[in-house]
PDB file of N, CA and C in Angstrom:
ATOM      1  N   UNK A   1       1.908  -8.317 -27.891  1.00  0.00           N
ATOM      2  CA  UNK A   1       1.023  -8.667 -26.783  1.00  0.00           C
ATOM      3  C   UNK A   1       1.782  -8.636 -25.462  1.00  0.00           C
ATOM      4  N   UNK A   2       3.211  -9.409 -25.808  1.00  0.00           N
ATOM      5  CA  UNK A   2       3.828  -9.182 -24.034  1.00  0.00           C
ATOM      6  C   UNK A   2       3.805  -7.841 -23.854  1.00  0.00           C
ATOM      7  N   UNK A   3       4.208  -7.059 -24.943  1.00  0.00           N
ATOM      8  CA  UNK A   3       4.432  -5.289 -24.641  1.00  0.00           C
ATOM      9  C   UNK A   3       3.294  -4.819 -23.722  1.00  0.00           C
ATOM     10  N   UNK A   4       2.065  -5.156 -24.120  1.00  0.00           N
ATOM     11  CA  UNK A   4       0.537  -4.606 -23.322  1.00  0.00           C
ATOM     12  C   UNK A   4       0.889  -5.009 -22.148  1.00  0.00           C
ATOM     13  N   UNK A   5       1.166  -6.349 -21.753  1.00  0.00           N
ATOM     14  CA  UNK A   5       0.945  -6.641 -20.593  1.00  0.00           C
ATOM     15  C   UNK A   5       2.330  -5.932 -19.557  1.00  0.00           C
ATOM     16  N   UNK A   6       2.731  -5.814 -20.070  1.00  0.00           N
ATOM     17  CA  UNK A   6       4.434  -5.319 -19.705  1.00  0.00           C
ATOM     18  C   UNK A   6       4.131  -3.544 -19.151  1.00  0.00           C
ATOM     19  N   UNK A   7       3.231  -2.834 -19.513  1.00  0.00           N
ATOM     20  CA  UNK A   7       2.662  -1.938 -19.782  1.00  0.00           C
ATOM     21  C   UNK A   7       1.621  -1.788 -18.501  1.00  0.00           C
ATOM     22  N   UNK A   8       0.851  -2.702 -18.319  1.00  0.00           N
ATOM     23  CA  UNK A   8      -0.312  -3.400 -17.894  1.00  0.00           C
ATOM     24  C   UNK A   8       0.235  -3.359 -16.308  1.00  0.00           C
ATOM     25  N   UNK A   9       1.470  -4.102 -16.656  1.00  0.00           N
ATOM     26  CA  UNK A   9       1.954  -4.296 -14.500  1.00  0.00           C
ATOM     27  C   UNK A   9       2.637  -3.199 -14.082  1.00  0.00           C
ATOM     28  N   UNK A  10       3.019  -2.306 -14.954  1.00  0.00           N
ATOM     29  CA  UNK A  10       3.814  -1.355 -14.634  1.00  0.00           C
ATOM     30  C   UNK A  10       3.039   0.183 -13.994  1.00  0.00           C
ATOM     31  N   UNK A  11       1.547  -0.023 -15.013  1.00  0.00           N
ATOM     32  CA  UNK A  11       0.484   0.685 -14.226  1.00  0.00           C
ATOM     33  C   UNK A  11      -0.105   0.314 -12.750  1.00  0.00           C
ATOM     34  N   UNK A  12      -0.382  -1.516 -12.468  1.00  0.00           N
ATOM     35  CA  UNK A  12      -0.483  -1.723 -11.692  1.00  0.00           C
ATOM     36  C   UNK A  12       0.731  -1.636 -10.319  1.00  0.00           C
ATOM     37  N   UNK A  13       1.508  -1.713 -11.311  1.00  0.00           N
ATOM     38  CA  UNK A  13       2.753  -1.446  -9.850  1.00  0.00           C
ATOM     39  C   UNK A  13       2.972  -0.125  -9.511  1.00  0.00           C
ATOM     40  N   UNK A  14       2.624   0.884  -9.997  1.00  0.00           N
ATOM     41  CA  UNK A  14       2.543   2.563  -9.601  1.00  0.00           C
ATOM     42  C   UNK A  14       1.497   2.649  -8.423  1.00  0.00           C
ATOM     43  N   UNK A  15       0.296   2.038  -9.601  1.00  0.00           N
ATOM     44  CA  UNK A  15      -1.373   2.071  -8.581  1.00  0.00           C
ATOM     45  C   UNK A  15      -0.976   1.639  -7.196  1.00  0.00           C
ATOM     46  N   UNK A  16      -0.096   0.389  -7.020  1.00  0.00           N
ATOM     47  CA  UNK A  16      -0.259  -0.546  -5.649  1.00  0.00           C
ATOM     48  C   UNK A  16       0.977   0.137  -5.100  1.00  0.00           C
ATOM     49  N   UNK A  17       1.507   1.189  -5.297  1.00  0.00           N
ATOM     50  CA  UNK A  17       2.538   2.359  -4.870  1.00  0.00           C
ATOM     51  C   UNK A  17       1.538   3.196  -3.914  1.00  0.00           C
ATOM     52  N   UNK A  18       0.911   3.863  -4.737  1.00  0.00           N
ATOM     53  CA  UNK A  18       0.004   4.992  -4.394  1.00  0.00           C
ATOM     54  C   UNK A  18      -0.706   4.786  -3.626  1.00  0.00           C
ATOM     55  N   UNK A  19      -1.416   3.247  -3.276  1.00  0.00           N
ATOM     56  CA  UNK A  19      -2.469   2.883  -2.309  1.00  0.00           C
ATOM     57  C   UNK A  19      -1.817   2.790  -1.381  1.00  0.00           C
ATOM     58  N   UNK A  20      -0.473   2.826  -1.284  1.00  0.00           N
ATOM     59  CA  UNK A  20       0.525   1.868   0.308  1.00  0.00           C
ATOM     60  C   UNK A  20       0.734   3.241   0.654  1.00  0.00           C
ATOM     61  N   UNK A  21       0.808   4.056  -0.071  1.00  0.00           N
ATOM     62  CA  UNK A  21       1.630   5.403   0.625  1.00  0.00           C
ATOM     63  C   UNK A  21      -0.053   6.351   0.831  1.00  0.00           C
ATOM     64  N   UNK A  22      -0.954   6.029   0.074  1.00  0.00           N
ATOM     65  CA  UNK A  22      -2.267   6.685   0.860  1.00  0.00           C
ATOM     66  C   UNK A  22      -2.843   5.776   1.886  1.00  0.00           C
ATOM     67  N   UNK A  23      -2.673   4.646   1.886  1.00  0.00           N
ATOM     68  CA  UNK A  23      -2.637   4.095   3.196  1.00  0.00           C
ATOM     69  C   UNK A  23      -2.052   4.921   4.434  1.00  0.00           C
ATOM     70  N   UNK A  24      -1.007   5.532   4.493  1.00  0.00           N
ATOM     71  CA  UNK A  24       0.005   5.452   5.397  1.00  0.00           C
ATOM     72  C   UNK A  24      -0.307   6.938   5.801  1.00  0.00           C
ATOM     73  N   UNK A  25      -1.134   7.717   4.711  1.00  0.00           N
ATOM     74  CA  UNK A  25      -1.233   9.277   5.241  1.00  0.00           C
ATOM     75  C   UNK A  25      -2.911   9.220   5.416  1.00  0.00           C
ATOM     76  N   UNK A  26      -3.690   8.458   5.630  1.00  0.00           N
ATOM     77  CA  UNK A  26      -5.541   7.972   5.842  1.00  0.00           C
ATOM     78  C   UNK A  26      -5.074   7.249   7.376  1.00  0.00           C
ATOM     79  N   UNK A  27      -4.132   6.066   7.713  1.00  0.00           N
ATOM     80  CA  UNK A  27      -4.057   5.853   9.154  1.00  0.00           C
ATOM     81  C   UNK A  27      -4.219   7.040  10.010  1.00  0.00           C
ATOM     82  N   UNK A  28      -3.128   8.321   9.937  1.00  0.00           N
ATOM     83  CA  UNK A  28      -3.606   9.502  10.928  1.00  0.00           C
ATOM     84  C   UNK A  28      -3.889   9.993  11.170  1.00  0.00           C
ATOM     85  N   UNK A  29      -5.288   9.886   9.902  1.00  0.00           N
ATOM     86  CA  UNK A  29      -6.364  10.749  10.450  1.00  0.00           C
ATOM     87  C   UNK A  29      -7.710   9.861  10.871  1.00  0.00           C
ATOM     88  N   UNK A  30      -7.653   8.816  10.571  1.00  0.00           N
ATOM     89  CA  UNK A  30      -8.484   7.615  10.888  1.00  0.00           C
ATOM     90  C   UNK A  30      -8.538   6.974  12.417  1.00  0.00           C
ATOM     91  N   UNK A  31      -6.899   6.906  12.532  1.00  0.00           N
ATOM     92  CA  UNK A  31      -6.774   5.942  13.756  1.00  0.00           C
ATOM     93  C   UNK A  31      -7.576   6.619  15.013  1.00  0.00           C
ATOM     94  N   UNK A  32      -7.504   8.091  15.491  1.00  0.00           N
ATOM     95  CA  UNK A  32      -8.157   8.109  16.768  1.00  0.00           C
ATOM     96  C   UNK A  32      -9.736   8.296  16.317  1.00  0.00           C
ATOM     97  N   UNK A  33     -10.138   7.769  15.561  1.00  0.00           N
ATOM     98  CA  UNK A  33     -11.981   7.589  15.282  1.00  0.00           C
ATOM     99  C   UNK A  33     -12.039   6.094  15.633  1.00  0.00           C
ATOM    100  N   UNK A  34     -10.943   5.165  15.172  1.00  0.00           N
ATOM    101  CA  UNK A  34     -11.264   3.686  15.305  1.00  0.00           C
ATOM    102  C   UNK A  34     -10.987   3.794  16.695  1.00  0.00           C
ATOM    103  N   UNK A  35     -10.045   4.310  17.739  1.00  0.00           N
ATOM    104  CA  UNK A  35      -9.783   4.051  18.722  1.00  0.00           C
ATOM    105  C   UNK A  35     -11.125   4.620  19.758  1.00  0.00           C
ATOM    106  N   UNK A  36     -11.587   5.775  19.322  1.00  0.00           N
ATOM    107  CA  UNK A  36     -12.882   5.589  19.990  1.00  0.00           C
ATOM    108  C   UNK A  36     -13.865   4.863  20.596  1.00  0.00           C
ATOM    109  N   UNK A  37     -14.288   4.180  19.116  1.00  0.00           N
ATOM    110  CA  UNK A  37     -15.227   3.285  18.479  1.00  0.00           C
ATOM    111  C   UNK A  37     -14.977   2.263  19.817  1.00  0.00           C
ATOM    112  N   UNK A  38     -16.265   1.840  20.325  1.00  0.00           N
ATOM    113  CA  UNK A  38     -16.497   0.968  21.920  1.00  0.00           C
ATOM    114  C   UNK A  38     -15.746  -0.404  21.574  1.00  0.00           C
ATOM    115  N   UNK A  39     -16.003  -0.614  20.254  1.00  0.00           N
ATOM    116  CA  UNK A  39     -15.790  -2.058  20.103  1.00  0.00           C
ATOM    117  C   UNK A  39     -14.151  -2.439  20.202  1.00  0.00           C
ATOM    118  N   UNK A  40     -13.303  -1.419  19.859  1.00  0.00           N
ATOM    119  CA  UNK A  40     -11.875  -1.926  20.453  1.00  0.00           C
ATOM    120  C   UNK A  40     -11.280  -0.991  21.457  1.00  0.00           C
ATOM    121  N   UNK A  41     -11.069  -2.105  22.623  1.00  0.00           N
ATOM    122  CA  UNK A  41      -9.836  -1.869  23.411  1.00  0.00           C
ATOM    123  C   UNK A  41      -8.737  -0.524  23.321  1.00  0.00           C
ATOM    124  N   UNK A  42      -8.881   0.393  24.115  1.00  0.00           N
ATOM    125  CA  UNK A  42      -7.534   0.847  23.533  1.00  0.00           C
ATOM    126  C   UNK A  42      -6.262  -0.108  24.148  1.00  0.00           C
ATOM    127  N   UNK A  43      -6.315  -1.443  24.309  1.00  0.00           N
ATOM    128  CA  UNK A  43      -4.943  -1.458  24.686  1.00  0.00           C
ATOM    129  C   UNK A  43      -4.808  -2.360  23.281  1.00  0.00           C
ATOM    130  N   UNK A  44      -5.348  -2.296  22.150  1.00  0.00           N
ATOM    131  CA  UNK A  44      -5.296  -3.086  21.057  1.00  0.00           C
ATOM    132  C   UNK A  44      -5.097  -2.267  20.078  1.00  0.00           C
ATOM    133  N   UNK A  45      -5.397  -0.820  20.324  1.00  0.00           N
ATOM    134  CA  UNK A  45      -5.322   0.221  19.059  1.00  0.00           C
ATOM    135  C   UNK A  45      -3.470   0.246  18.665  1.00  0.00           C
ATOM    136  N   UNK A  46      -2.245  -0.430  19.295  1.00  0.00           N
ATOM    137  CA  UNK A  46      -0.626  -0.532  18.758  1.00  0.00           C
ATOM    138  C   UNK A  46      -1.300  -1.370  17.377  1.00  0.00           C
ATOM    139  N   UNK A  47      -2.238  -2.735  17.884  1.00  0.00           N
ATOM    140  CA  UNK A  47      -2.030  -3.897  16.987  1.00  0.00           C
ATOM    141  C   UNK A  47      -3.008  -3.489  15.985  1.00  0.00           C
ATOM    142  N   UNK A  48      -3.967  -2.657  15.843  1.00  0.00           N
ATOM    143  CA  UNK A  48      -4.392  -1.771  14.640  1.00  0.00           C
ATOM    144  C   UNK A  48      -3.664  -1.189  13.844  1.00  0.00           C
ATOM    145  N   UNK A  49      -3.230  -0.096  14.542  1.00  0.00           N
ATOM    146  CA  UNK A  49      -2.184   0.824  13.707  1.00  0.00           C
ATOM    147  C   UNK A  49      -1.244  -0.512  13.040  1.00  0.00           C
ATOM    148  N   UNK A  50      -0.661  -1.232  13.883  1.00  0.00           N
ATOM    149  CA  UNK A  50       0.453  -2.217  13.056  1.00  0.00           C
ATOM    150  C   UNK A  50       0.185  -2.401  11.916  1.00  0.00           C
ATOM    151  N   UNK A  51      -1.150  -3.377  11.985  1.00  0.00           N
ATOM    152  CA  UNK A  51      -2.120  -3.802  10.828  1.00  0.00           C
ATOM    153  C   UNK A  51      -2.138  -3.092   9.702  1.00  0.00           C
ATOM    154  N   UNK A  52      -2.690  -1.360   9.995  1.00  0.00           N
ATOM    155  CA  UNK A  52      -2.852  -0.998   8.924  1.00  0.00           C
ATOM    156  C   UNK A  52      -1.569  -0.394   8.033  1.00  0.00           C
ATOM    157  N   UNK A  53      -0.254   0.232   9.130  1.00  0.00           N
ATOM    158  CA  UNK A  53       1.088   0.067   8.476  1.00  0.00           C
ATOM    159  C   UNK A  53       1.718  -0.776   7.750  1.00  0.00           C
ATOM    160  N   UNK A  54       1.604  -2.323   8.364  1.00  0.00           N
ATOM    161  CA  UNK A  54       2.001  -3.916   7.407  1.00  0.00           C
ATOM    162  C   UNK A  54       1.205  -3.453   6.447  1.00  0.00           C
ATOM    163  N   UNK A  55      -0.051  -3.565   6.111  1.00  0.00           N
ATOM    164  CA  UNK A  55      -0.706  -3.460   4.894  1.00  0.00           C
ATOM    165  C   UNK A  55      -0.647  -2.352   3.822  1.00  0.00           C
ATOM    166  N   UNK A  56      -0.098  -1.034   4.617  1.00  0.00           N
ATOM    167  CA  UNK A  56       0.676   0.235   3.944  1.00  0.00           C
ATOM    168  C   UNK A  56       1.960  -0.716   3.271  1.00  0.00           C
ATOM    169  N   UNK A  57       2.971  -1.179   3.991  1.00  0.00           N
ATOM    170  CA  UNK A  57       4.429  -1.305   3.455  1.00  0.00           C
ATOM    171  C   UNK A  57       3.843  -2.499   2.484  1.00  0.00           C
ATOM    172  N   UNK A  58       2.991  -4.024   2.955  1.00  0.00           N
ATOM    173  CA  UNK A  58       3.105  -4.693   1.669  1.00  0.00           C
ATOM    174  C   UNK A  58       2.462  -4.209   0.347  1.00  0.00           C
ATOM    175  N   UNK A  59       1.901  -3.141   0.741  1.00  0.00           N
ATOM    176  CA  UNK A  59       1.524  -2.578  -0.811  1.00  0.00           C
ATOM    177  C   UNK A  59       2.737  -1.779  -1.360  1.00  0.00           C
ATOM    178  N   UNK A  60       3.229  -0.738  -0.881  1.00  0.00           N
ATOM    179  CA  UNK A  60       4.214  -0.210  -1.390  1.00  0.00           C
ATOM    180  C   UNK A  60       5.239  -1.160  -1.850  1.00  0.00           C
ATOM    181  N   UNK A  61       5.763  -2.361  -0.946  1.00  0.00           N
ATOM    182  CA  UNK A  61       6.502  -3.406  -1.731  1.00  0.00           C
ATOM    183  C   UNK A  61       6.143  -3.647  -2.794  1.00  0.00           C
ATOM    184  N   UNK A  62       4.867  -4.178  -2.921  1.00  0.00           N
ATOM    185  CA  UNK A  62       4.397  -5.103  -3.810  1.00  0.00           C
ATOM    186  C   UNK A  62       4.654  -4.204  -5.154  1.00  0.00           C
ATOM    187  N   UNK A  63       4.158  -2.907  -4.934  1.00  0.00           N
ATOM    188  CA  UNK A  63       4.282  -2.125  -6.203  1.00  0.00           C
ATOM    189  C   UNK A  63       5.737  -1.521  -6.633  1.00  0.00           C
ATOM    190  N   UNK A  64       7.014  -1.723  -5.791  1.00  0.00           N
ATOM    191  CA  UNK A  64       7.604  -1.145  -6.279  1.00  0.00           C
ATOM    192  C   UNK A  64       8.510  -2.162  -7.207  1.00  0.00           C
ATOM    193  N   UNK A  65       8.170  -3.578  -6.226  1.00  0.00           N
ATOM    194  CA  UNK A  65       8.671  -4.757  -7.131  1.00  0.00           C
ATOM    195  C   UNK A  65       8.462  -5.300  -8.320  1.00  0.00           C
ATOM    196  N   UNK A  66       6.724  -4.370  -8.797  1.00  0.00           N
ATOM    197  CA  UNK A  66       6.100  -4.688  -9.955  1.00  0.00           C
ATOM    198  C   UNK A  66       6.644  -3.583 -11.097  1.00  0.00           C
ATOM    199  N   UNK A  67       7.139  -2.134 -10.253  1.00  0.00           N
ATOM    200  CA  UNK A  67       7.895  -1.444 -11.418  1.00  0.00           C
ATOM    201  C   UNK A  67       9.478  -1.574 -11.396  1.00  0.00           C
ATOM    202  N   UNK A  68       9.933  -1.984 -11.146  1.00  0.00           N
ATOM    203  CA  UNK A  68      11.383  -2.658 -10.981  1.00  0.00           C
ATOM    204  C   UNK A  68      11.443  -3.680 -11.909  1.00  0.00           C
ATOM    205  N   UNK A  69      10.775  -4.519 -12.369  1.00  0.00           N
ATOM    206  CA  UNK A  69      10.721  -5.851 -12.632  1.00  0.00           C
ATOM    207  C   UNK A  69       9.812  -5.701 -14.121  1.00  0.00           C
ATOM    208  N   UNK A  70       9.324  -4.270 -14.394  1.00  0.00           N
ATOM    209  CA  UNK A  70       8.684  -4.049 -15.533  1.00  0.00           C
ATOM    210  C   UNK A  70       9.030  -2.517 -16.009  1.00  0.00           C
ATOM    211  N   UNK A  71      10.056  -2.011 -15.569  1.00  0.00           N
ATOM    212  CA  UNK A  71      10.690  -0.519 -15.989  1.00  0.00           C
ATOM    213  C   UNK A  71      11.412  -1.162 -16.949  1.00  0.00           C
ATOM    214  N   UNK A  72      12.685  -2.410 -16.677  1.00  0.00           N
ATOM    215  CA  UNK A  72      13.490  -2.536 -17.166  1.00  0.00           C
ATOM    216  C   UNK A  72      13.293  -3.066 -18.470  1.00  0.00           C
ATOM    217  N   UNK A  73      12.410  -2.847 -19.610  1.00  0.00           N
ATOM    218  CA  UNK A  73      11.709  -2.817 -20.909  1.00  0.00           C
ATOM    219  C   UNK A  73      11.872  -1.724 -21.132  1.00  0.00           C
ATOM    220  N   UNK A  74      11.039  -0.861 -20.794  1.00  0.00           N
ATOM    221  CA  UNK A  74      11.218   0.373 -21.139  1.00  0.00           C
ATOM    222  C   UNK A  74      12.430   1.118 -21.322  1.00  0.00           C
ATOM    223  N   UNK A  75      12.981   1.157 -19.908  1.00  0.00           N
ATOM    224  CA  UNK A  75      14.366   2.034 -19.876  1.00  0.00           C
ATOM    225  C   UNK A  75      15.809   1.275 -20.714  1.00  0.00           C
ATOM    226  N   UNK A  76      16.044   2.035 -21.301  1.00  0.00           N
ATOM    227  CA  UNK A  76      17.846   1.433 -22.149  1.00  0.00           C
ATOM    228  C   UNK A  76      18.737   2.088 -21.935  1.00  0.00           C
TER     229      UNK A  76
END
């Protein structure tokens, strides 16, 4: 049973890889549509982009800490 789950985070830590780094290539083609958009400022579109970069890197963290921390089963 630990094996499944061991298995289990190691998929999820790839997945939450893949979302941080498609995060990070969807910001540049996204950002000048949000910056348009009436409702924000462009002098606020830095603290967008930030936003959606922090939320790029804590995913890529998050996932690489989840296969780091669940490779080392597998690999001998």
């Amino acid at each position: 049973m630990k094996n499944q789950k061991q298995i289990t985070d190691l998929i999820w830590g790839v997945l939450l890889t893949i979302a941080g780094i498609g995060v990070f290539i969807r910001v540049s083609y996204v950002m000048p549509q949000i910056v348009k958009t009436s409702s924000f400022a462009s002098d606020s579109s830095w603290f967008i982009r930030f936003s959606f970069y922090l939320i790029g890197i804590i995913l890529i963290g998050g996932g690489i800490k989840k296969i780091f921390l669940n490779a080392k089963y597998f690999v001998k």
